[in-house]
Structures are given as structure tokens and as C-alpha cells.
Protein backbone atom coordinates (compact mmCIF):
# COMPACT_ATOMS: atom_id res chain seq x y z
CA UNK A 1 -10.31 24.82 -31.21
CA UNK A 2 -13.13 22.83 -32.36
CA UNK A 3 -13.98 19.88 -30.17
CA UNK A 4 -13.58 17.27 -32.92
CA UNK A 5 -10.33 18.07 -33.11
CA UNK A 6 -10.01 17.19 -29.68
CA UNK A 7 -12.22 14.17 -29.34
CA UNK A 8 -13.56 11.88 -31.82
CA UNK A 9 -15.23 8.74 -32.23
CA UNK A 10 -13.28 5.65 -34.07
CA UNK A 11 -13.90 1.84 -34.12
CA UNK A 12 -12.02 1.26 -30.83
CA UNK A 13 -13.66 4.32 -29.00
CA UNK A 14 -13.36 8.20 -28.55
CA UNK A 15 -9.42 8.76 -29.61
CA UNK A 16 -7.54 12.07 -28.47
CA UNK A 17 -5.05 12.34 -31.59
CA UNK A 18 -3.62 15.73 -29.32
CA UNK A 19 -3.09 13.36 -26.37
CA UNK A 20 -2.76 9.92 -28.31
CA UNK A 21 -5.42 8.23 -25.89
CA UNK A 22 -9.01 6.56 -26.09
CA UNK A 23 -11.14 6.98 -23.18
CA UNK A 24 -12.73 3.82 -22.36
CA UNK A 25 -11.97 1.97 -25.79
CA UNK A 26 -13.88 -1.23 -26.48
CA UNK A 27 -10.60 -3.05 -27.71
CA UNK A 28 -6.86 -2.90 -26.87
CA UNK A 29 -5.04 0.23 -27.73
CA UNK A 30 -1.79 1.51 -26.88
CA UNK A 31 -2.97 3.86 -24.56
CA UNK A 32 -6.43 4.10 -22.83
CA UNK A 33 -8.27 6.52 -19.95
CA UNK A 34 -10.78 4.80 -18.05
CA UNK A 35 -13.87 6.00 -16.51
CA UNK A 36 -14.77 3.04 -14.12
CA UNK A 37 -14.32 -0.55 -13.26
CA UNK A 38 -17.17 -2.13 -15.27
CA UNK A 39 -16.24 -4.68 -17.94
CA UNK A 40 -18.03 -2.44 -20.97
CA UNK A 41 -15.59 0.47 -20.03
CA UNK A 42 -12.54 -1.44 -18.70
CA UNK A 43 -11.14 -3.81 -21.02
CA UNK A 44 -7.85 -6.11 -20.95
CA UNK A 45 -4.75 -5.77 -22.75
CA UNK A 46 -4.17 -2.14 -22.95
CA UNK A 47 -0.57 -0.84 -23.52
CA UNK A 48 -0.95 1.83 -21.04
CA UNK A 49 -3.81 2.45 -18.57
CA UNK A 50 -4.96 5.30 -16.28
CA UNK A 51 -7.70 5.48 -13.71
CA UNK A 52 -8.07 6.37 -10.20
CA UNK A 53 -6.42 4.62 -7.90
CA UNK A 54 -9.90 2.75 -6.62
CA UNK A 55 -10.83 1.82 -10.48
CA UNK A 56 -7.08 0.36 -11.31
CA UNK A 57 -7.63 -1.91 -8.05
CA UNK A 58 -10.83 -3.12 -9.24
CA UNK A 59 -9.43 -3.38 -12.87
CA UNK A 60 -6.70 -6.19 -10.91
CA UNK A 61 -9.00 -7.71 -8.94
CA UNK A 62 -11.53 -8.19 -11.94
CA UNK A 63 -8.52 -9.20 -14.86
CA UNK A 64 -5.33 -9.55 -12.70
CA UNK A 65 -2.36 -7.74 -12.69
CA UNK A 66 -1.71 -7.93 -15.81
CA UNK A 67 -4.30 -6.31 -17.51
CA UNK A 68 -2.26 -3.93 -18.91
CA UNK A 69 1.86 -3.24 -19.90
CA UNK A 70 1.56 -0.22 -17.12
CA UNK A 71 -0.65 1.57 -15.28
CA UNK A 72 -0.65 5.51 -14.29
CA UNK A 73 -2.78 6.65 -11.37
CA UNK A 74 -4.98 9.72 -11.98
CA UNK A 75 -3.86 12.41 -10.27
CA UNK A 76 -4.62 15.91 -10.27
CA UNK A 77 -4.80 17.92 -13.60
CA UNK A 78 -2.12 16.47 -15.82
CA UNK A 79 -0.63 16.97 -19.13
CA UNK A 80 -0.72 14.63 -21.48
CA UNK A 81 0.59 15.72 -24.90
CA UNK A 82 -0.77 18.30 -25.81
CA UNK A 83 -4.28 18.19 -23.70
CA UNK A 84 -5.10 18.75 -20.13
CA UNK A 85 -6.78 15.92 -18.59
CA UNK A 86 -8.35 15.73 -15.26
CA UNK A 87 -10.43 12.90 -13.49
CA UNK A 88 -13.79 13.87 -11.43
CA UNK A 89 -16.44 12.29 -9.40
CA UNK A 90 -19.38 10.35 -11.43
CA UNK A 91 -21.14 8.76 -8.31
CA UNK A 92 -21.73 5.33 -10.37
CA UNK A 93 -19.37 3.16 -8.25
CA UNK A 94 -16.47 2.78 -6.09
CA UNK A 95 -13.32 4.73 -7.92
CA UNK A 96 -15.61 5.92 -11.04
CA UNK A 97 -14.98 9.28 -12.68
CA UNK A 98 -16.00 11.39 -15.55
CA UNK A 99 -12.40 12.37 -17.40
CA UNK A 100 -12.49 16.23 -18.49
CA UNK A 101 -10.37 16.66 -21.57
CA UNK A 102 -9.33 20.57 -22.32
CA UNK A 103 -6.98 22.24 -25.32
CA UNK A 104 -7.07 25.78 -27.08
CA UNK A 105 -9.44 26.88 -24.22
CA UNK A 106 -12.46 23.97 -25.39
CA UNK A 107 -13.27 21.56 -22.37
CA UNK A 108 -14.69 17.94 -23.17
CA UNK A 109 -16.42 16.40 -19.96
CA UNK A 110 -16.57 12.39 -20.67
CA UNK A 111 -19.08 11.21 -17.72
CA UNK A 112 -18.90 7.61 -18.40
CA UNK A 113 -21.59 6.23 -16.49
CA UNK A 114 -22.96 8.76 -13.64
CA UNK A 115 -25.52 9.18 -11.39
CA UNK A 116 -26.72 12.42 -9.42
CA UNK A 117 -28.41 10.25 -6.68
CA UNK A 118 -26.90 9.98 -3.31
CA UNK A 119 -24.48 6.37 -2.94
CA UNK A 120 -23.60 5.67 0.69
CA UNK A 121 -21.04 3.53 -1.20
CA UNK A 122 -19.34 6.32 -3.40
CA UNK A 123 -18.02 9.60 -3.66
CA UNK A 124 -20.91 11.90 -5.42
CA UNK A 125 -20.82 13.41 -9.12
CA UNK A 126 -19.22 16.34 -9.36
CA UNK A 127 -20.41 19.01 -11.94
CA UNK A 128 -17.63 20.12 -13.87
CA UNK A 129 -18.15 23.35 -15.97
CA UNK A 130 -17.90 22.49 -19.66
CA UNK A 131 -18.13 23.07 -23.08
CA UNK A 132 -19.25 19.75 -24.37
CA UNK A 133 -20.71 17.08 -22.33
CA UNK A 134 -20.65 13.65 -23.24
CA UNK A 135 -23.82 11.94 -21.26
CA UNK A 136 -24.69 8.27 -21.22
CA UNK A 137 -28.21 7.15 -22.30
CA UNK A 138 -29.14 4.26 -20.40
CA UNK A 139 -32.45 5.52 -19.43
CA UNK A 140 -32.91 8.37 -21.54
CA UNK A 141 -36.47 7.89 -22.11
CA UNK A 142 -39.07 10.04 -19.89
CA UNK A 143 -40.50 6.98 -18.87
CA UNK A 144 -37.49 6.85 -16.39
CA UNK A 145 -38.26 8.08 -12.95
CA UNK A 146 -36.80 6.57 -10.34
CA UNK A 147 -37.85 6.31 -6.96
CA UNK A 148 -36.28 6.89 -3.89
CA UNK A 149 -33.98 4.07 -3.13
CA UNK A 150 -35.37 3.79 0.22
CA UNK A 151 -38.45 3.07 -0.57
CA UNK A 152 -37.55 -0.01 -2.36
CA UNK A 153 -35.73 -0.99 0.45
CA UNK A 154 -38.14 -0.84 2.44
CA UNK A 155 -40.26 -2.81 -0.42
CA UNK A 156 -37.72 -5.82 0.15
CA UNK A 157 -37.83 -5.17 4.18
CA UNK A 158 -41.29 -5.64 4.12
CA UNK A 159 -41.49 -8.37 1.72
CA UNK A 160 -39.03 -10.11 4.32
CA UNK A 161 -41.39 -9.30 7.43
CA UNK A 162 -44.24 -10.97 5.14
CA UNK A 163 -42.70 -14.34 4.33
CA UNK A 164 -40.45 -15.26 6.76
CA UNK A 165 -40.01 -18.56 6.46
CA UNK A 166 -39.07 -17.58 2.38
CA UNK A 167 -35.20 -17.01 1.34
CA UNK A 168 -35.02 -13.51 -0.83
CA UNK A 169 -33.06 -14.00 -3.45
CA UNK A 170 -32.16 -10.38 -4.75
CA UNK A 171 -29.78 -10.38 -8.07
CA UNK A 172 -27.82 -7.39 -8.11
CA UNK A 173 -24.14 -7.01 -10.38
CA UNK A 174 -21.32 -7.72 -8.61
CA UNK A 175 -19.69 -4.59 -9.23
CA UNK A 176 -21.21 -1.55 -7.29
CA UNK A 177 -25.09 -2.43 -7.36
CA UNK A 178 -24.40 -5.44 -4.84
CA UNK A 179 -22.59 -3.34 -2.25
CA UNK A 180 -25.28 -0.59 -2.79
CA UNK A 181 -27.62 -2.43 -1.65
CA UNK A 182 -26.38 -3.76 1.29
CA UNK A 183 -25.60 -0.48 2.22
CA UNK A 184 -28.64 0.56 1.59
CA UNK A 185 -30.33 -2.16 4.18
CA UNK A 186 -27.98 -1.41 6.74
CA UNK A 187 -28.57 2.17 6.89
CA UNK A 188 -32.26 1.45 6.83
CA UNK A 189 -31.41 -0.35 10.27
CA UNK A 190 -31.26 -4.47 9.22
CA UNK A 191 -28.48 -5.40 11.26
CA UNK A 192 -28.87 -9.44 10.77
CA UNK A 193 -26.30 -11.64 8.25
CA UNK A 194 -26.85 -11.12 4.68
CA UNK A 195 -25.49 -14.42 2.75
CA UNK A 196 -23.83 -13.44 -0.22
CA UNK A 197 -22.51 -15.42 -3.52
CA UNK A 198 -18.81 -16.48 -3.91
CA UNK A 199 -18.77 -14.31 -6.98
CA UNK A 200 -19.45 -10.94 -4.90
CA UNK A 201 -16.69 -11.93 -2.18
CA UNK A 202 -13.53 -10.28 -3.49
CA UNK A 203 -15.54 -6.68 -4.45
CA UNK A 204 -17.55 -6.70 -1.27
CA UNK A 205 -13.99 -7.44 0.94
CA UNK A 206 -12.63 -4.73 -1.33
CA UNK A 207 -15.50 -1.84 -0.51
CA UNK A 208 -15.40 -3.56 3.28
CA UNK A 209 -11.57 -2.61 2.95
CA UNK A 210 -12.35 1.12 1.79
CA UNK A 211 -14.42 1.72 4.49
CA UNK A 212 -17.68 0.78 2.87
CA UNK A 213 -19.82 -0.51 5.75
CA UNK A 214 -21.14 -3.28 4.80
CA UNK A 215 -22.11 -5.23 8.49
CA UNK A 216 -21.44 -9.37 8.58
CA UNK A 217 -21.51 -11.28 5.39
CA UNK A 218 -21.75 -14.77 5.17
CA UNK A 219 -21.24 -16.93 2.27
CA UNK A 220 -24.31 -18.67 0.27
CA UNK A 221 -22.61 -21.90 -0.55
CA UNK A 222 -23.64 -24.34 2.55
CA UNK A 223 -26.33 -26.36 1.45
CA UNK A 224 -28.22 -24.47 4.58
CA UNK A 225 -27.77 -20.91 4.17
CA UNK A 226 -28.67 -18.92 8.23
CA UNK A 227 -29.58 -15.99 6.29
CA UNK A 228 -33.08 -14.98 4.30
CA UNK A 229 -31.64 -12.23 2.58
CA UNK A 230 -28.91 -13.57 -0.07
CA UNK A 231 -27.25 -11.22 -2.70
CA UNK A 232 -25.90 -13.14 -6.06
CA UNK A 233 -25.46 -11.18 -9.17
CA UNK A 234 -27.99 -12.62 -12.36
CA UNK A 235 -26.08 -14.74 -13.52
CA UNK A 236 -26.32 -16.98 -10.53
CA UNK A 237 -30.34 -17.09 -11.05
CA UNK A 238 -29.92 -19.68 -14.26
CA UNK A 239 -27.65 -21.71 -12.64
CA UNK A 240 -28.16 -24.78 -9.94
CA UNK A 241 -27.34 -23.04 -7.31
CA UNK A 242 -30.65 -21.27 -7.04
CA UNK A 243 -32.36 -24.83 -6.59
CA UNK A 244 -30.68 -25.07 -2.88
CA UNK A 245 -33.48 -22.93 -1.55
CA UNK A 246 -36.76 -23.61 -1.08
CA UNK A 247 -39.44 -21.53 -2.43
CA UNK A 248 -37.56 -18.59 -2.63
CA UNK A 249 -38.67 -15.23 -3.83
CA UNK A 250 -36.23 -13.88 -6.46
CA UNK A 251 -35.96 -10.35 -6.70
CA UNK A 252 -33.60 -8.28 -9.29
CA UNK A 253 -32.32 -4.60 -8.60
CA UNK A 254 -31.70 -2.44 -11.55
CA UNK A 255 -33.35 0.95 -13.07
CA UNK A 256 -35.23 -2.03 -15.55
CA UNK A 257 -37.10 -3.12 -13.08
CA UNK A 258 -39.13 -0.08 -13.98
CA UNK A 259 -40.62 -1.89 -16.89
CA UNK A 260 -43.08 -4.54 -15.99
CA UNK A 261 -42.74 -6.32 -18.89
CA UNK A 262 -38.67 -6.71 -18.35
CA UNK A 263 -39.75 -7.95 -14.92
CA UNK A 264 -42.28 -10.68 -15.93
CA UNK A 265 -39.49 -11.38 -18.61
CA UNK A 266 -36.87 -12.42 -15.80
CA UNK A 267 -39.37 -14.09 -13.67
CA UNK A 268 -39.16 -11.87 -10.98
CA UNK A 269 -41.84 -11.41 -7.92
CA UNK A 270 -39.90 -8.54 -6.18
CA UNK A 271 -38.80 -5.57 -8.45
CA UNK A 272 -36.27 -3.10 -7.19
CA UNK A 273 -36.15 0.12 -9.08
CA UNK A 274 -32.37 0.77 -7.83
CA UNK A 275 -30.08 2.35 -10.00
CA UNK A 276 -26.63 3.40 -10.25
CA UNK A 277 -27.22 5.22 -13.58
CA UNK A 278 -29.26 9.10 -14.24
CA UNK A 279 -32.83 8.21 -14.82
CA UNK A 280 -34.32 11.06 -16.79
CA UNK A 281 -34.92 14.21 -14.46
CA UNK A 282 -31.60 13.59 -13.54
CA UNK A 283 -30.18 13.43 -17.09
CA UNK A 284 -31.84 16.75 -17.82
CA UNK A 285 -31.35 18.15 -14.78
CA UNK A 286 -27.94 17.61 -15.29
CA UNK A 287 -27.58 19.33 -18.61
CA UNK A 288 -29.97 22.35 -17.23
CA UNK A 289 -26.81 22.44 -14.75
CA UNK A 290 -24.18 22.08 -16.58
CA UNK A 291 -25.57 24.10 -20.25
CA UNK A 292 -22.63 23.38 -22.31
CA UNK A 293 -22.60 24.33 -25.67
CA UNK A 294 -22.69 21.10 -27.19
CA UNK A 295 -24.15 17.20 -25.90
CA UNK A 296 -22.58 14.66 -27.21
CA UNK A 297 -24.96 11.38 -26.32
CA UNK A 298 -23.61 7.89 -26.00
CA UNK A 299 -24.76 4.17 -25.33
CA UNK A 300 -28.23 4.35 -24.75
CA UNK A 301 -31.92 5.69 -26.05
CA UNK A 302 -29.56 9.07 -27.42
CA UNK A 303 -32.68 10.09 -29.81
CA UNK A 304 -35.10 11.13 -26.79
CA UNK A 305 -32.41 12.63 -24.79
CA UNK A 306 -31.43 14.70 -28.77
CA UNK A 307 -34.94 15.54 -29.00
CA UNK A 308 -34.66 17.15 -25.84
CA UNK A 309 -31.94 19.09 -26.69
CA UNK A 310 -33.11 20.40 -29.65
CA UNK A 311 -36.24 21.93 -27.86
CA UNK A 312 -34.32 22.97 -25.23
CA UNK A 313 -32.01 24.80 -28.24
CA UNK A 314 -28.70 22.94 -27.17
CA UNK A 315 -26.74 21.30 -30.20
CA UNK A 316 -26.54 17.27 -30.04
CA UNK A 317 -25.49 14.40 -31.52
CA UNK A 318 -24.96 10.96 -31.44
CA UNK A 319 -21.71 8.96 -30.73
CA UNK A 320 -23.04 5.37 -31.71
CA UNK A 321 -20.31 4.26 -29.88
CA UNK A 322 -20.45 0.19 -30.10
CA UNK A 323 -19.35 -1.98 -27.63
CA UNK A 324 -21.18 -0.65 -24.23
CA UNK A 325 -24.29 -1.96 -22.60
CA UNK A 326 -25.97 -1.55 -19.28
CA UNK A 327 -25.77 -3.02 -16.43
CA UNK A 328 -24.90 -6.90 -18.13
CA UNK A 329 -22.00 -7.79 -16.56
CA UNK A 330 -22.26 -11.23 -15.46
């Protein structure tokens, strides 16, 4: 069977006519697959939704219960019309998972957002053996190498060290990135009280909850704040909340921060180059991996990653798919 058949794009997203699904649709539909909890792939109003148990929590925490007329854990390979479907590992965030998609012995591998670094906050991506792979193209540029997370924690440790009488303000989305990196200071051995914004309470209780370690948290609303680290996603950074601390250095963590220019853009003095998306080794390394017959390239820079493929003699294409964006929620 010809993988068309079995996927295809449409104005609300890639449809399964064999399993009457869209996997991640960008509008309501009666029935929808999701990959992960982020508000570009996990949308309101849905007839019917499944996702892992993890990314359906999320989904009610984000929209409320009633997101959606019903929801159906992932579980296990199941049969849905007349496709297998079967939920795996994509590393991105708490609960997220690349949905495989098989019929008349052609597998589909949707990986949503993915990363193949290591998340103390996550389960890892899994590589499942395919036929096509559909790969995101946030940062599918060769420009895109990112560092060792470490080492940009260690960036921000120092910084902290350096001006200690200075609050670091560090925006990171309030959905995976924020927990990741407050995971990613406590492992690097910074035991003290890291304030945090009202709007990253409920997701960092949740992770706390799944056994996230995420050490004290204390809330950044007192005009006084006892911490000089403080977490707030972007959002908070052009609002007047940011003018209850005094001189502070703002810092931003995202795979952008690997632009200069974006950084000067944003006004920010302390770049972290932390991602929760494949920078470009990975991306490749990933199809190397995997080498499925077909790529199918989504919601990104899809010509450099194409280019690749054609010199690398794999067969690719472009989804277009509208409606997703990196890393802008809030």
C-alpha cells in the first residue's frame, strides 16, 4: 500500500481516511491523535482525543476537562479501523510521543516534535523502524549545533557567581523547557530556591508530581523575591512584572538563542542554547538511523533538511503543514 493512501495532508492536518483520524490537527475534528501537550499540536474541541496518559493530563490542566467529547489513553498497539497505531517515545517533553501508523505492511512514523538529546525530565526517543518518517524542521539548517546543555548551565551558574547582587531572569516556556532547566541546575549541584512565575506553577507541581525532581520552588510574586534565579516563560518579560527587580539580567533558553541577531532582537544579555527540539546532527543522524524509504518534512526550514536527502539519495517532500510554530507558546 502506498503511504498516501495511508496518510495525507488536508487543511486541518495529516487525515488517516483507513483509520478516520488526524494526528495533531490544527482545528477541531471528530477524531484526533496527539503527539504532545504543546498548544501548536494539542488543540481544543476535538470530538475524540488520544494521547498518553501524561499528554491528556497536561491537555486538562492546559484547556480543562473539557477539551474534548472523550478521551482514549494510548495504550499498546491498537487497532483503529483499519490501521495499526502505536504511540512511542519522542524525548521533547513530559508524555510526548511520535504515533507510528501501519496498514498493508507500510509503516508511517509521525515524530511530532523530538529530540535525541538526553532530558532528565523525560522518557528518551525511541527509534522506531519505518518506512516513512515524518521529521519536524525547526532547526533544519546546518547552522544548528547545539551545545551540551551543561555547558550553558554552567554559563548561567557562572553568570550568577559574577553578579550576585543581580536577579537572573531566565525566560523559558512553561511547558517542558521550564522544568528542563531546573532540572538541569539541580543536577549540576544548585541546591538553593529557584523563584518561579505563577504561570509555571500548575506544570512544574505536575512534573514535581511525576517524579520530576525539581528541589524547592518559590513563587516570584512578592514584591521581594529571596531567590536570584527566577524562571517565567517570555511572555512575562513584556509585562510589569519584570519592573519588580532591580537591574536584572534577562536571559532566554531556546535552540534560537543560537542566532545572535534573535538574541540582540529580544534584548537578551545571557543566551542559553537549550533545546528540546533535534538541532541538525541530530536530525540527520536520526534519518542515517532510521533510513526509511521515504522523509516526509514538516513545520520548519524542510528545504535544507530535502536537500539533504536528495544527496544522501532518500526521497522527500514537503508537508507545508500550516498551523505549527516553535517554541511560541506564551
Amino acid at each position: 500500500m502506498r503511504a498516501d493512501q495511508i496518510l495525507f495532508p488536508t487543511d486541518a492536518g495529516l487525515y488517516c481516511p483507513k483509520g478516520g483520524f488526524h494526528i495533531d490537527p490544527v482545528r477541531p475534528v471528530e477524531r484526533a491523535l496527539i503527539t504532545h501537550g504543546h498548544s501548536d499540536h494539542a488543540r481544543y474541541g476535538h470530538g475524540a482525543v488520544m494521547a498518553t496518559q501524561q499528554t491528556l493530563e497536561i491537555m486538562r490542566l492546559r484547556m480543562g476537562t473539557d477539551h474534548a467529547g472523550s478521551e482514549q489513553v494510548a495504550d499498546g498497539r491498537m487497532r483503529i479501523g483499519d490501521v495499526d497505531v502505536s504511540f512511542h517515545p519522542a524525548g521533547h517533553v513530559l508524555g510526548s510521543a511520535q504515533i507510528a501508523v501501519t496498514a498493508g505492511g507500510c509503516r508511517i512514523v509521525v515524530s511530532g516534535d523530538y529530540t535525541r538529546a538526553a532530558n532528565p525530565t523525560c522518557v528518551p526517543f525511541e527509534p522506531v523502524p519505518c518506512d516513512v518518517f515524518v521529521t519536524e524542521a525547526t532547526f533544519g539548517l546546518p547552522v544548528f549545533r547545539f551545545p551540551d546543555p551543561a555547558t550553558q548551565v554552567a554559563k548561567l551558574i557562572a553568570s550568577m557567581a559574577e553578579f550576585p547582587d543581580r536577579p537572573h531572569l531566565i525566560g523559558a516556556y512553561a511547558l517542558g523547557k521550564a522544568q528542563h532547566v531546573i532540572s538541569l541546575m539541580r543536577e549540576a549541584g544548585y541546591d538553593a530556591p529557584i523563584a518561579i512565575h505563577g504561570a509555571l506553577k500548575v506544570l512544574c507541581d505536575y512534573y514535581a508530581a511525576q517524579g520530576v525532581e525539581l528541589g524547592e520552588l518559590i513563587p516570584a510574586t512578592a514584591d521581594e523575591v529571596p531567590a536570584q534565579l527566577v524562571i517565567a516563560p517570555p511572555s512575562a518579560f513584556a509585562s510589569l512584572w519584570v519592573q519588580r527587580f532591580r537591574d536584572p539580567v534577562i536571559g532566554f533558553a531556546s535552540g534560537w538563542m543560537a542566532v545572535r541577531a534573535r538574541a540582540r532582537q529580544r534584548g537578551v544579555e545571557l543566551p542559553l542554547i537549550i533545546s528540546d527540539h533535534v538541532d541538525w546532527p541530530m536530525l540527520t543522524g536520526t534519518l542515517t538511523e532510521l533510513a526509511p524509504s521515504e522523509v516526509w518534512v514538516t513545520h520548519g526550514t524542510e528545504d535544507g533538511v530535502i536537500r539533504w536527502c536528495e544527496l544522501a539519495q532518500i526521497p522527500a517532500r514537503p508537508l507545508r503543514l500550516v498551523g505549527y510554530e516553535d517554541e511560541a507558546e506564551e
